[in-house]
C-alpha atoms as a PDB file:
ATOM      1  CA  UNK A   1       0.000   0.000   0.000  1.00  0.00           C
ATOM      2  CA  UNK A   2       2.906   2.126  -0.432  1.00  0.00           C
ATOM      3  CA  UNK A   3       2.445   5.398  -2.069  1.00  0.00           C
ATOM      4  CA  UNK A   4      -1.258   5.521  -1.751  1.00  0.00           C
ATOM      5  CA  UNK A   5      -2.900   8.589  -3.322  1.00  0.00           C
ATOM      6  CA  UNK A   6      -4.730  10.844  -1.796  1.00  0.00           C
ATOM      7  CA  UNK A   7      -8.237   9.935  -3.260  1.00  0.00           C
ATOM      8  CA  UNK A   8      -7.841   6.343  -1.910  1.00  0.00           C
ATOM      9  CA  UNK A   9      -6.591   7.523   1.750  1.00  0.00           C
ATOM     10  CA  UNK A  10      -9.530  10.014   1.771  1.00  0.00           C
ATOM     11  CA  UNK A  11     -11.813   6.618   0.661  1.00  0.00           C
ATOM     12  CA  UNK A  12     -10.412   4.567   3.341  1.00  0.00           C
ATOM     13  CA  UNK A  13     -10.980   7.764   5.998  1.00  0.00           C
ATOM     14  CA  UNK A  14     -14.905   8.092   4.882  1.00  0.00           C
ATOM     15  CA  UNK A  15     -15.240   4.610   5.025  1.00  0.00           C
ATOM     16  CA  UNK A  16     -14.281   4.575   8.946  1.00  0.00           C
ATOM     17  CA  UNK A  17     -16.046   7.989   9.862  1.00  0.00           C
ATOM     18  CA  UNK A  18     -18.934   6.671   7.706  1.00  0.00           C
ATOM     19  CA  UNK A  19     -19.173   3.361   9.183  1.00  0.00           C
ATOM     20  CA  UNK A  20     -18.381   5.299  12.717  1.00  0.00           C
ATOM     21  CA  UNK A  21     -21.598   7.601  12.009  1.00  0.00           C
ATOM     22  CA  UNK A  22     -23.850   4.767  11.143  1.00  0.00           C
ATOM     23  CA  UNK A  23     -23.329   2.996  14.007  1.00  0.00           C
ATOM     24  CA  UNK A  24     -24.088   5.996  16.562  1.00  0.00           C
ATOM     25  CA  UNK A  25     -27.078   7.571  14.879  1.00  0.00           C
ATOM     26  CA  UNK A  26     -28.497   3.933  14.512  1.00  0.00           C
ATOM     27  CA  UNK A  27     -27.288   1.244  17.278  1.00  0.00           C
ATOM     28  CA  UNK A  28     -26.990   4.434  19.774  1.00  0.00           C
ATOM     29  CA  UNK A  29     -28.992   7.336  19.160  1.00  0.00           C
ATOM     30  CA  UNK A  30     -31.759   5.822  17.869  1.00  0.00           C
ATOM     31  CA  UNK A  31     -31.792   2.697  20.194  1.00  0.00           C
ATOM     32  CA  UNK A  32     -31.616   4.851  22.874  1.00  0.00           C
ATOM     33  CA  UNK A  33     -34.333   7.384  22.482  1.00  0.00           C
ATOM     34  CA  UNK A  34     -36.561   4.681  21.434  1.00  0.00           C
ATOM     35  CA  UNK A  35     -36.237   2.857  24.910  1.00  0.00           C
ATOM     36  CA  UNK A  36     -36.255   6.039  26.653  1.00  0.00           C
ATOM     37  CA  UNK A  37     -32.726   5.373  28.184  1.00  0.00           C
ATOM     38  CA  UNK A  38     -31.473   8.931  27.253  1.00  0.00           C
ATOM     39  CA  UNK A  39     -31.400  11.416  24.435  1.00  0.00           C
ATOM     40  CA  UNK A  40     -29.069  12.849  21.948  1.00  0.00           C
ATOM     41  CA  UNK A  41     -29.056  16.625  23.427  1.00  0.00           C
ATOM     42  CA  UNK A  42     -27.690  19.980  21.880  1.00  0.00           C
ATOM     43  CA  UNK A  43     -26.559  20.023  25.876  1.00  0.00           C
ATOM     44  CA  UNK A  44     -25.459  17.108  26.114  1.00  0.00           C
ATOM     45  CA  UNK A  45     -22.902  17.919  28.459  1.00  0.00           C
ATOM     46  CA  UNK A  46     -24.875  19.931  30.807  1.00  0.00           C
ATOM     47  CA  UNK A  47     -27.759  16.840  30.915  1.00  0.00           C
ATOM     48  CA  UNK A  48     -28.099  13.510  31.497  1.00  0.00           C
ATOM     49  CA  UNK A  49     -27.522  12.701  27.947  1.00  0.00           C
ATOM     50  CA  UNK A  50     -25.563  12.140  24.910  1.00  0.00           C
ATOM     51  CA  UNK A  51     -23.771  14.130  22.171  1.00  0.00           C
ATOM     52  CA  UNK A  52     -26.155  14.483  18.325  1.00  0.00           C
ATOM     53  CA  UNK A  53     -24.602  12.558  15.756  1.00  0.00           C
ATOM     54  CA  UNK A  54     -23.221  15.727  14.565  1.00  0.00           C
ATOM     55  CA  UNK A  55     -21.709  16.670  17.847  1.00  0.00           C
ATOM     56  CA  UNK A  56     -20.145  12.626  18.090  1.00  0.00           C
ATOM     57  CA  UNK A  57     -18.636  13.132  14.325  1.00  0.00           C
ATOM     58  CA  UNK A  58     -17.149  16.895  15.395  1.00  0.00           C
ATOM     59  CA  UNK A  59     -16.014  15.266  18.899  1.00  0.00           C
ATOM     60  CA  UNK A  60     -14.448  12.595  17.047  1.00  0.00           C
ATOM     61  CA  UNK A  61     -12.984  15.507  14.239  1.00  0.00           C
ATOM     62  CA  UNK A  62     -11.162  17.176  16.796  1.00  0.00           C
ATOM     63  CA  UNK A  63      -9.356  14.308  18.430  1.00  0.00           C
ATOM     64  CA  UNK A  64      -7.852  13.052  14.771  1.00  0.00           C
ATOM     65  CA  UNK A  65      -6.756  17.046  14.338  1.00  0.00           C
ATOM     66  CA  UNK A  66      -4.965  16.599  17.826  1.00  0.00           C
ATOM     67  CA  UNK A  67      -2.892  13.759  16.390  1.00  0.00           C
ATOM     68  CA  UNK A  68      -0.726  15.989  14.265  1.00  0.00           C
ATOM     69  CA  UNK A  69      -1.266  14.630  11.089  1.00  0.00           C
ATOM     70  CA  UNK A  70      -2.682  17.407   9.653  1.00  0.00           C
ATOM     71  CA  UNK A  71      -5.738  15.414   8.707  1.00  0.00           C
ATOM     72  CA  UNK A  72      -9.066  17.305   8.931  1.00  0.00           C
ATOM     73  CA  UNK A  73     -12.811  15.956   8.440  1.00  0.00           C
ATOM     74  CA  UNK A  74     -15.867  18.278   9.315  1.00  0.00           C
ATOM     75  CA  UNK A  75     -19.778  18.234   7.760  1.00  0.00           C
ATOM     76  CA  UNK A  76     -20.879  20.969   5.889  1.00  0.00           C
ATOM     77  CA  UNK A  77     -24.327  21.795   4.486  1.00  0.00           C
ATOM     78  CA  UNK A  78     -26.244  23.833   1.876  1.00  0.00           C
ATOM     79  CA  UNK A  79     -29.051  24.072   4.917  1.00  0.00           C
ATOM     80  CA  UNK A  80     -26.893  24.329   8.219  1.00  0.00           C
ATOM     81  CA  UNK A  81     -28.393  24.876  11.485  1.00  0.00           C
ATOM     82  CA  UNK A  82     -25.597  26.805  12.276  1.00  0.00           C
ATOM     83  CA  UNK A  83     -23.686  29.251   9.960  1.00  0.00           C
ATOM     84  CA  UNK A  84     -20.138  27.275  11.105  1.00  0.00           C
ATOM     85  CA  UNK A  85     -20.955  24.459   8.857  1.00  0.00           C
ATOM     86  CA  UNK A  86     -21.943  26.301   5.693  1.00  0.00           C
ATOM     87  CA  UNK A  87     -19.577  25.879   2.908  1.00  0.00           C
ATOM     88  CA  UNK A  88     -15.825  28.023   3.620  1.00  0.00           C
ATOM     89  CA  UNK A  89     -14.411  27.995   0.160  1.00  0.00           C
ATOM     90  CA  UNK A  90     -16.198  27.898  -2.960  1.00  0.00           C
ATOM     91  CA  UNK A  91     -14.645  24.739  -3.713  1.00  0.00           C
ATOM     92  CA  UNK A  92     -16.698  23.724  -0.935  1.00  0.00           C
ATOM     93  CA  UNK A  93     -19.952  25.363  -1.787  1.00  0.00           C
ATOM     94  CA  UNK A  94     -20.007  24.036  -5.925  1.00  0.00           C
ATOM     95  CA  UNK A  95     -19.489  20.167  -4.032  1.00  0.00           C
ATOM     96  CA  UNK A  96     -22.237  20.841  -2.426  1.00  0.00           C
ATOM     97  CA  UNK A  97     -24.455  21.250  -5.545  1.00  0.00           C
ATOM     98  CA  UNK A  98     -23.277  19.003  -7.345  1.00  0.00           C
ATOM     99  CA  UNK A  99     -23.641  16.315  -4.317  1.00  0.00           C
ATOM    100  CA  UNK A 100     -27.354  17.697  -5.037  1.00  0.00           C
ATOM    101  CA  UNK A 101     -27.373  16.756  -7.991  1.00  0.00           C
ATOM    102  CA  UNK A 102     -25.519  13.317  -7.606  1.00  0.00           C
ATOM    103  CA  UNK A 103     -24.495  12.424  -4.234  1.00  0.00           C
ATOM    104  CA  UNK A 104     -22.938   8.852  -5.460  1.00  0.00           C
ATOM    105  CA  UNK A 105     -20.013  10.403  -6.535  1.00  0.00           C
ATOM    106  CA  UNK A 106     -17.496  12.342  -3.936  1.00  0.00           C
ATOM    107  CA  UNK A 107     -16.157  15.710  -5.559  1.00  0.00           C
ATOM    108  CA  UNK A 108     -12.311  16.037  -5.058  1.00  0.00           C
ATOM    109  CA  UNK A 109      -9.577  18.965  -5.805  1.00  0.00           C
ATOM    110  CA  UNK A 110      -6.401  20.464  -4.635  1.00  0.00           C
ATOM    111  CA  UNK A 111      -6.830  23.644  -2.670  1.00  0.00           C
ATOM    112  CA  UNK A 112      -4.690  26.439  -1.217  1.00  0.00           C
ATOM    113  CA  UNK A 113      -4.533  27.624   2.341  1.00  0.00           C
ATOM    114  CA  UNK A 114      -1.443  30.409   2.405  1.00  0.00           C
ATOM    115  CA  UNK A 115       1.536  28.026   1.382  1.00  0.00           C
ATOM    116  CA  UNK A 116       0.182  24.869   2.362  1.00  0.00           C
ATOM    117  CA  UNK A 117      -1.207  22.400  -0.642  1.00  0.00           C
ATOM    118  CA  UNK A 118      -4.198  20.175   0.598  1.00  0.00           C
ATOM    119  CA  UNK A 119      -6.692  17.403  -0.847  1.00  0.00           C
ATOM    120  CA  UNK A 120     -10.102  17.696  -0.256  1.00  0.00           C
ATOM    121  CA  UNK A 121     -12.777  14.930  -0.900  1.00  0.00           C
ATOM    122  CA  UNK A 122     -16.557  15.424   0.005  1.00  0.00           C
ATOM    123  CA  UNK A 123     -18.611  12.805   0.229  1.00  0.00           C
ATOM    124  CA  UNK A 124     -22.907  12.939   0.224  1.00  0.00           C
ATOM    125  CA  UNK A 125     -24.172  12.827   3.659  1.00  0.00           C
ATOM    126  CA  UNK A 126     -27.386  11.428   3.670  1.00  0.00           C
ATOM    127  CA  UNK A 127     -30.509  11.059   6.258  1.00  0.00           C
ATOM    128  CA  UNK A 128     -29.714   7.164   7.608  1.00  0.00           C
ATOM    129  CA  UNK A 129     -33.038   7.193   9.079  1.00  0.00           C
ATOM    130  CA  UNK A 130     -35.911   9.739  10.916  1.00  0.00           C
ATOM    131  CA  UNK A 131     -33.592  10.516  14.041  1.00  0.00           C
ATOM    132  CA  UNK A 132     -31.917  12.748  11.656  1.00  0.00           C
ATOM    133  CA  UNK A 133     -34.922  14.184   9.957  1.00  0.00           C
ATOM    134  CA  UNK A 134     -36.926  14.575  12.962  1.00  0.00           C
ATOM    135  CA  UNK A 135     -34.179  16.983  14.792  1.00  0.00           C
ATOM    136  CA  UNK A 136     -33.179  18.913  11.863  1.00  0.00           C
ATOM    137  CA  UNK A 137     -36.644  19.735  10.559  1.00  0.00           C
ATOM    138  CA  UNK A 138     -37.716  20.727  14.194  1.00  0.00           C
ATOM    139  CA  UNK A 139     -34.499  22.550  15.020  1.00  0.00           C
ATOM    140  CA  UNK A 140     -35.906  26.475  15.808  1.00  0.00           C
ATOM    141  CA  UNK A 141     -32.382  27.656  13.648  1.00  0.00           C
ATOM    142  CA  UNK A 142     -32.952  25.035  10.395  1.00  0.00           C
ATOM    143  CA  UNK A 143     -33.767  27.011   7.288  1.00  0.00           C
ATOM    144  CA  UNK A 144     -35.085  23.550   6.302  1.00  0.00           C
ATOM    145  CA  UNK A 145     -37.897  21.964   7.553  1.00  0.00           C
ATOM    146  CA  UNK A 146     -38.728  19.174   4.673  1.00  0.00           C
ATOM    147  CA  UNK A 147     -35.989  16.533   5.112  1.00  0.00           C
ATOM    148  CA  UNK A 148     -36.727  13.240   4.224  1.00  0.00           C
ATOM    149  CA  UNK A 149     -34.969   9.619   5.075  1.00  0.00           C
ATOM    150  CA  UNK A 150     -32.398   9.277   2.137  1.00  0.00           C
ATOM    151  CA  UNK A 151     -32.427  12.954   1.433  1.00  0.00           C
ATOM    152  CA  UNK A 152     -28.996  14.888   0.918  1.00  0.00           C
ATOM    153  CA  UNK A 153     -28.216  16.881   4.504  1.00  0.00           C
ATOM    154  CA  UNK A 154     -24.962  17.763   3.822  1.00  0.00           C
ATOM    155  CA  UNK A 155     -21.444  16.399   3.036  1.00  0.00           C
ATOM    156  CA  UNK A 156     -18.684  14.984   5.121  1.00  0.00           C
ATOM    157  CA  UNK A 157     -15.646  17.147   4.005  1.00  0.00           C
ATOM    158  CA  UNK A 158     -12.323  15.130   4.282  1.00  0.00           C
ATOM    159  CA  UNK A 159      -8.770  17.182   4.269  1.00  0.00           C
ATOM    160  CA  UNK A 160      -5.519  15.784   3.581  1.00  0.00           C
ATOM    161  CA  UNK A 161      -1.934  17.620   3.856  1.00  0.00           C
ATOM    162  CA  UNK A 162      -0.381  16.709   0.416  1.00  0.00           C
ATOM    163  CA  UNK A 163       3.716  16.616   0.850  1.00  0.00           C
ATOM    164  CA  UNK A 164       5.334  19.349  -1.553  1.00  0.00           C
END
Protein backbone atom coordinates (compact mmCIF):
# COMPACT_ATOMS: atom_id res chain seq x y z
CA UNK A 1 0.00 0.00 0.00
CA UNK A 2 2.91 2.13 -0.43
CA UNK A 3 2.44 5.40 -2.07
CA UNK A 4 -1.26 5.52 -1.75
CA UNK A 5 -2.90 8.59 -3.32
CA UNK A 6 -4.73 10.84 -1.80
CA UNK A 7 -8.24 9.93 -3.26
CA UNK A 8 -7.84 6.34 -1.91
CA UNK A 9 -6.59 7.52 1.75
CA UNK A 10 -9.53 10.01 1.77
CA UNK A 11 -11.81 6.62 0.66
CA UNK A 12 -10.41 4.57 3.34
CA UNK A 13 -10.98 7.76 6.00
CA UNK A 14 -14.91 8.09 4.88
CA UNK A 15 -15.24 4.61 5.03
CA UNK A 16 -14.28 4.58 8.95
CA UNK A 17 -16.05 7.99 9.86
CA UNK A 18 -18.93 6.67 7.71
CA UNK A 19 -19.17 3.36 9.18
CA UNK A 20 -18.38 5.30 12.72
CA UNK A 21 -21.60 7.60 12.01
CA UNK A 22 -23.85 4.77 11.14
CA UNK A 23 -23.33 3.00 14.01
CA UNK A 24 -24.09 6.00 16.56
CA UNK A 25 -27.08 7.57 14.88
CA UNK A 26 -28.50 3.93 14.51
CA UNK A 27 -27.29 1.24 17.28
CA UNK A 28 -26.99 4.43 19.77
CA UNK A 29 -28.99 7.34 19.16
CA UNK A 30 -31.76 5.82 17.87
CA UNK A 31 -31.79 2.70 20.19
CA UNK A 32 -31.62 4.85 22.87
CA UNK A 33 -34.33 7.38 22.48
CA UNK A 34 -36.56 4.68 21.43
CA UNK A 35 -36.24 2.86 24.91
CA UNK A 36 -36.26 6.04 26.65
CA UNK A 37 -32.73 5.37 28.18
CA UNK A 38 -31.47 8.93 27.25
CA UNK A 39 -31.40 11.42 24.44
CA UNK A 40 -29.07 12.85 21.95
CA UNK A 41 -29.06 16.63 23.43
CA UNK A 42 -27.69 19.98 21.88
CA UNK A 43 -26.56 20.02 25.88
CA UNK A 44 -25.46 17.11 26.11
CA UNK A 45 -22.90 17.92 28.46
CA UNK A 46 -24.87 19.93 30.81
CA UNK A 47 -27.76 16.84 30.92
CA UNK A 48 -28.10 13.51 31.50
CA UNK A 49 -27.52 12.70 27.95
CA UNK A 50 -25.56 12.14 24.91
CA UNK A 51 -23.77 14.13 22.17
CA UNK A 52 -26.15 14.48 18.32
CA UNK A 53 -24.60 12.56 15.76
CA UNK A 54 -23.22 15.73 14.57
CA UNK A 55 -21.71 16.67 17.85
CA UNK A 56 -20.14 12.63 18.09
CA UNK A 57 -18.64 13.13 14.33
CA UNK A 58 -17.15 16.89 15.40
CA UNK A 59 -16.01 15.27 18.90
CA UNK A 60 -14.45 12.59 17.05
CA UNK A 61 -12.98 15.51 14.24
CA UNK A 62 -11.16 17.18 16.80
CA UNK A 63 -9.36 14.31 18.43
CA UNK A 64 -7.85 13.05 14.77
CA UNK A 65 -6.76 17.05 14.34
CA UNK A 66 -4.96 16.60 17.83
CA UNK A 67 -2.89 13.76 16.39
CA UNK A 68 -0.73 15.99 14.26
CA UNK A 69 -1.27 14.63 11.09
CA UNK A 70 -2.68 17.41 9.65
CA UNK A 71 -5.74 15.41 8.71
CA UNK A 72 -9.07 17.30 8.93
CA UNK A 73 -12.81 15.96 8.44
CA UNK A 74 -15.87 18.28 9.31
CA UNK A 75 -19.78 18.23 7.76
CA UNK A 76 -20.88 20.97 5.89
CA UNK A 77 -24.33 21.80 4.49
CA UNK A 78 -26.24 23.83 1.88
CA UNK A 79 -29.05 24.07 4.92
CA UNK A 80 -26.89 24.33 8.22
CA UNK A 81 -28.39 24.88 11.49
CA UNK A 82 -25.60 26.80 12.28
CA UNK A 83 -23.69 29.25 9.96
CA UNK A 84 -20.14 27.27 11.10
CA UNK A 85 -20.95 24.46 8.86
CA UNK A 86 -21.94 26.30 5.69
CA UNK A 87 -19.58 25.88 2.91
CA UNK A 88 -15.82 28.02 3.62
CA UNK A 89 -14.41 27.99 0.16
CA UNK A 90 -16.20 27.90 -2.96
CA UNK A 91 -14.65 24.74 -3.71
CA UNK A 92 -16.70 23.72 -0.94
CA UNK A 93 -19.95 25.36 -1.79
CA UNK A 94 -20.01 24.04 -5.93
CA UNK A 95 -19.49 20.17 -4.03
CA UNK A 96 -22.24 20.84 -2.43
CA UNK A 97 -24.45 21.25 -5.54
CA UNK A 98 -23.28 19.00 -7.34
CA UNK A 99 -23.64 16.32 -4.32
CA UNK A 100 -27.35 17.70 -5.04
CA UNK A 101 -27.37 16.76 -7.99
CA UNK A 102 -25.52 13.32 -7.61
CA UNK A 103 -24.49 12.42 -4.23
CA UNK A 104 -22.94 8.85 -5.46
CA UNK A 105 -20.01 10.40 -6.53
CA UNK A 106 -17.50 12.34 -3.94
CA UNK A 107 -16.16 15.71 -5.56
CA UNK A 108 -12.31 16.04 -5.06
CA UNK A 109 -9.58 18.96 -5.80
CA UNK A 110 -6.40 20.46 -4.63
CA UNK A 111 -6.83 23.64 -2.67
CA UNK A 112 -4.69 26.44 -1.22
CA UNK A 113 -4.53 27.62 2.34
CA UNK A 114 -1.44 30.41 2.40
CA UNK A 115 1.54 28.03 1.38
CA UNK A 116 0.18 24.87 2.36
CA UNK A 117 -1.21 22.40 -0.64
CA UNK A 118 -4.20 20.17 0.60
CA UNK A 119 -6.69 17.40 -0.85
CA UNK A 120 -10.10 17.70 -0.26
CA UNK A 121 -12.78 14.93 -0.90
CA UNK A 122 -16.56 15.42 0.00
CA UNK A 123 -18.61 12.80 0.23
CA UNK A 124 -22.91 12.94 0.22
CA UNK A 125 -24.17 12.83 3.66
CA UNK A 126 -27.39 11.43 3.67
CA UNK A 127 -30.51 11.06 6.26
CA UNK A 128 -29.71 7.16 7.61
CA UNK A 129 -33.04 7.19 9.08
CA UNK A 130 -35.91 9.74 10.92
CA UNK A 131 -33.59 10.52 14.04
CA UNK A 132 -31.92 12.75 11.66
CA UNK A 133 -34.92 14.18 9.96
CA UNK A 134 -36.93 14.57 12.96
CA UNK A 135 -34.18 16.98 14.79
CA UNK A 136 -33.18 18.91 11.86
CA UNK A 137 -36.64 19.73 10.56
CA UNK A 138 -37.72 20.73 14.19
CA UNK A 139 -34.50 22.55 15.02
CA UNK A 140 -35.91 26.47 15.81
CA UNK A 141 -32.38 27.66 13.65
CA UNK A 142 -32.95 25.03 10.39
CA UNK A 143 -33.77 27.01 7.29
CA UNK A 144 -35.09 23.55 6.30
CA UNK A 145 -37.90 21.96 7.55
CA UNK A 146 -38.73 19.17 4.67
CA UNK A 147 -35.99 16.53 5.11
CA UNK A 148 -36.73 13.24 4.22
CA UNK A 149 -34.97 9.62 5.07
CA UNK A 150 -32.40 9.28 2.14
CA UNK A 151 -32.43 12.95 1.43
CA UNK A 152 -29.00 14.89 0.92
CA UNK A 153 -28.22 16.88 4.50
CA UNK A 154 -24.96 17.76 3.82
CA UNK A 155 -21.44 16.40 3.04
CA UNK A 156 -18.68 14.98 5.12
CA UNK A 157 -15.65 17.15 4.01
CA UNK A 158 -12.32 15.13 4.28
CA UNK A 159 -8.77 17.18 4.27
CA UNK A 160 -5.52 15.78 3.58
CA UNK A 161 -1.93 17.62 3.86
CA UNK A 162 -0.38 16.71 0.42
CA UNK A 163 3.72 16.62 0.85
CA UNK A 164 5.33 19.35 -1.55
Amino acid sequence: MKNLSPEKVADFIHAIVEADRHVYTTHIVKRMQEQGVVMAREDWENKNAIPLPAQFLHISSKLVAESGHGIRFRLISLWPIYRRNGPATDFERKALEQLSLNSDTPQRGIVSTGKKRLFQAIYADTAINDTCTTCHNAHPLSPKRDFKKGDLMGAIVITIPLED
